[in-house]
Protein backbone atom coordinates (compact mmCIF):
# COMPACT_ATOMS: atom_id res chain seq x y z
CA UNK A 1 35.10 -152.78 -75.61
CA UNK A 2 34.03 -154.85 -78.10
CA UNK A 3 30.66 -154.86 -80.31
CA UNK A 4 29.07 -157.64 -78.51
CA UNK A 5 29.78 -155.96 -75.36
CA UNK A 6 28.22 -153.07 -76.09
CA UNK A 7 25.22 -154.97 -77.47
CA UNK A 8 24.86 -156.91 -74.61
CA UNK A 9 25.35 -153.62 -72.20
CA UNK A 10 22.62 -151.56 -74.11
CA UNK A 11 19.85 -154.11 -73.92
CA UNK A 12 20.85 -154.29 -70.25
CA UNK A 13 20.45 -150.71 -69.53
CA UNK A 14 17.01 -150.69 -71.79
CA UNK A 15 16.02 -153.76 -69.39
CA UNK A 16 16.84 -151.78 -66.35
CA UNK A 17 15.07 -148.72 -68.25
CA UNK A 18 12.18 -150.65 -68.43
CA UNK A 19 12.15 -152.18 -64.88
CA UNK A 20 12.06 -148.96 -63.64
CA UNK A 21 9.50 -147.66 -65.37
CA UNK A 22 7.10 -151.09 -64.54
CA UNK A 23 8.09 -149.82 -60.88
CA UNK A 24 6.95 -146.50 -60.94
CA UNK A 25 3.32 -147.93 -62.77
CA UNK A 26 3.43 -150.07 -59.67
CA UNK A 27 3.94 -147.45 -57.42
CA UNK A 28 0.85 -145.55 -58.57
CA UNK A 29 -1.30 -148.20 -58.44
CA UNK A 30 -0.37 -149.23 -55.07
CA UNK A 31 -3.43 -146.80 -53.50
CA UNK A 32 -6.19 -148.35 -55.51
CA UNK A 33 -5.07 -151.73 -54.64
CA UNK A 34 -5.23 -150.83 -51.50
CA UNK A 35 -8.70 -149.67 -51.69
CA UNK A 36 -9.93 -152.43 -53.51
CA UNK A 37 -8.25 -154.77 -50.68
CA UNK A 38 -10.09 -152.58 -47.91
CA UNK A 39 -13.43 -153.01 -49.99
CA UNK A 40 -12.58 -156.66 -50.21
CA UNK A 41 -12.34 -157.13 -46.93
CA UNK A 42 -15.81 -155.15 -45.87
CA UNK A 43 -17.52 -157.75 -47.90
CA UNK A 44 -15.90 -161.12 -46.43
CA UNK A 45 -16.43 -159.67 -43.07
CA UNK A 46 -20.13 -158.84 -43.70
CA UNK A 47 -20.25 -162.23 -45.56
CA UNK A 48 -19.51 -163.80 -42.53
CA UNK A 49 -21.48 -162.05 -40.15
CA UNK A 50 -24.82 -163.47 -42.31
CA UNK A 51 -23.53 -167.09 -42.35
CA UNK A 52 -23.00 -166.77 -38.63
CA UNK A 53 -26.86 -165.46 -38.64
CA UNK A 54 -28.01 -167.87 -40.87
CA UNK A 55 -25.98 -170.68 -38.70
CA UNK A 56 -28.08 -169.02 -35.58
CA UNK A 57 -31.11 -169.34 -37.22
CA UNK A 58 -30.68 -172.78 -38.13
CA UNK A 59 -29.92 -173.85 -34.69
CA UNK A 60 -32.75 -172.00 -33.18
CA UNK A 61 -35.45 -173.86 -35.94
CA UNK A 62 -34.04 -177.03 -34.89
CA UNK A 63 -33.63 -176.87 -31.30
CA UNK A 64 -37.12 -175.16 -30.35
CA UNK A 65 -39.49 -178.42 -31.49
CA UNK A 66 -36.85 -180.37 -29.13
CA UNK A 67 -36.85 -178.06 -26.39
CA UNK A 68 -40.70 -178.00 -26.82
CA UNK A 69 -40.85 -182.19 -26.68
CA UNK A 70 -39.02 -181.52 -23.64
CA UNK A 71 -41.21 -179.00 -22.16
CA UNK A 72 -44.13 -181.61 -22.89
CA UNK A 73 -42.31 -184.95 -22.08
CA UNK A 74 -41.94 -182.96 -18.28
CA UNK A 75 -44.97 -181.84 -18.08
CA UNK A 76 -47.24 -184.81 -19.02
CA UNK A 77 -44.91 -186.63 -15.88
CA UNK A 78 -43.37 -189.15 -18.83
CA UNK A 79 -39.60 -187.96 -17.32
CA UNK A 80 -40.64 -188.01 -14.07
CA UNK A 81 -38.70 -191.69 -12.44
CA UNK A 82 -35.62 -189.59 -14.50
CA UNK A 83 -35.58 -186.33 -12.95
């Protein structure tokens, strides 16, 4: 072999070196990024559980004056020739 060859071969094996040990610091982190995605996931799911409160809530402010119209519009006879 020549001395390029061998050049080229030992910077490949300190790559590979190197590759492995980025794999192995991957490996150990893989719990706490696992964690962190569980955590993550609590807090979009109680995210949406207030906007689908909030959405509720909003609804409910804006449909009771109607249904309260209503309520009056029957009871003063005004809907009566529609009912």
């Amino acid at each position: 072999m020549d001395e390029a060859t061998r050049n080229e071969l030992e910077k490949l094996h300190s790559r590979i070196g190197d590759l492995k040990e980025r794999v192995v610091s991957l490996e150990a982190q893989q719990p706490h990024i696992n964690a962190a995605l569980l955590r993550i996931e609590g807090s979009v799911e109680k995210l949406a559980n207030r906007i689908g409160k909030a959405l509720w809530a909003v609804v409910a402010i804006l449909l009771t004056p109607l249904a309260g119209l209503l309520i009056k519009a029957i009871a003063s006879g005004v809907l009566a020739r529609f009912l």
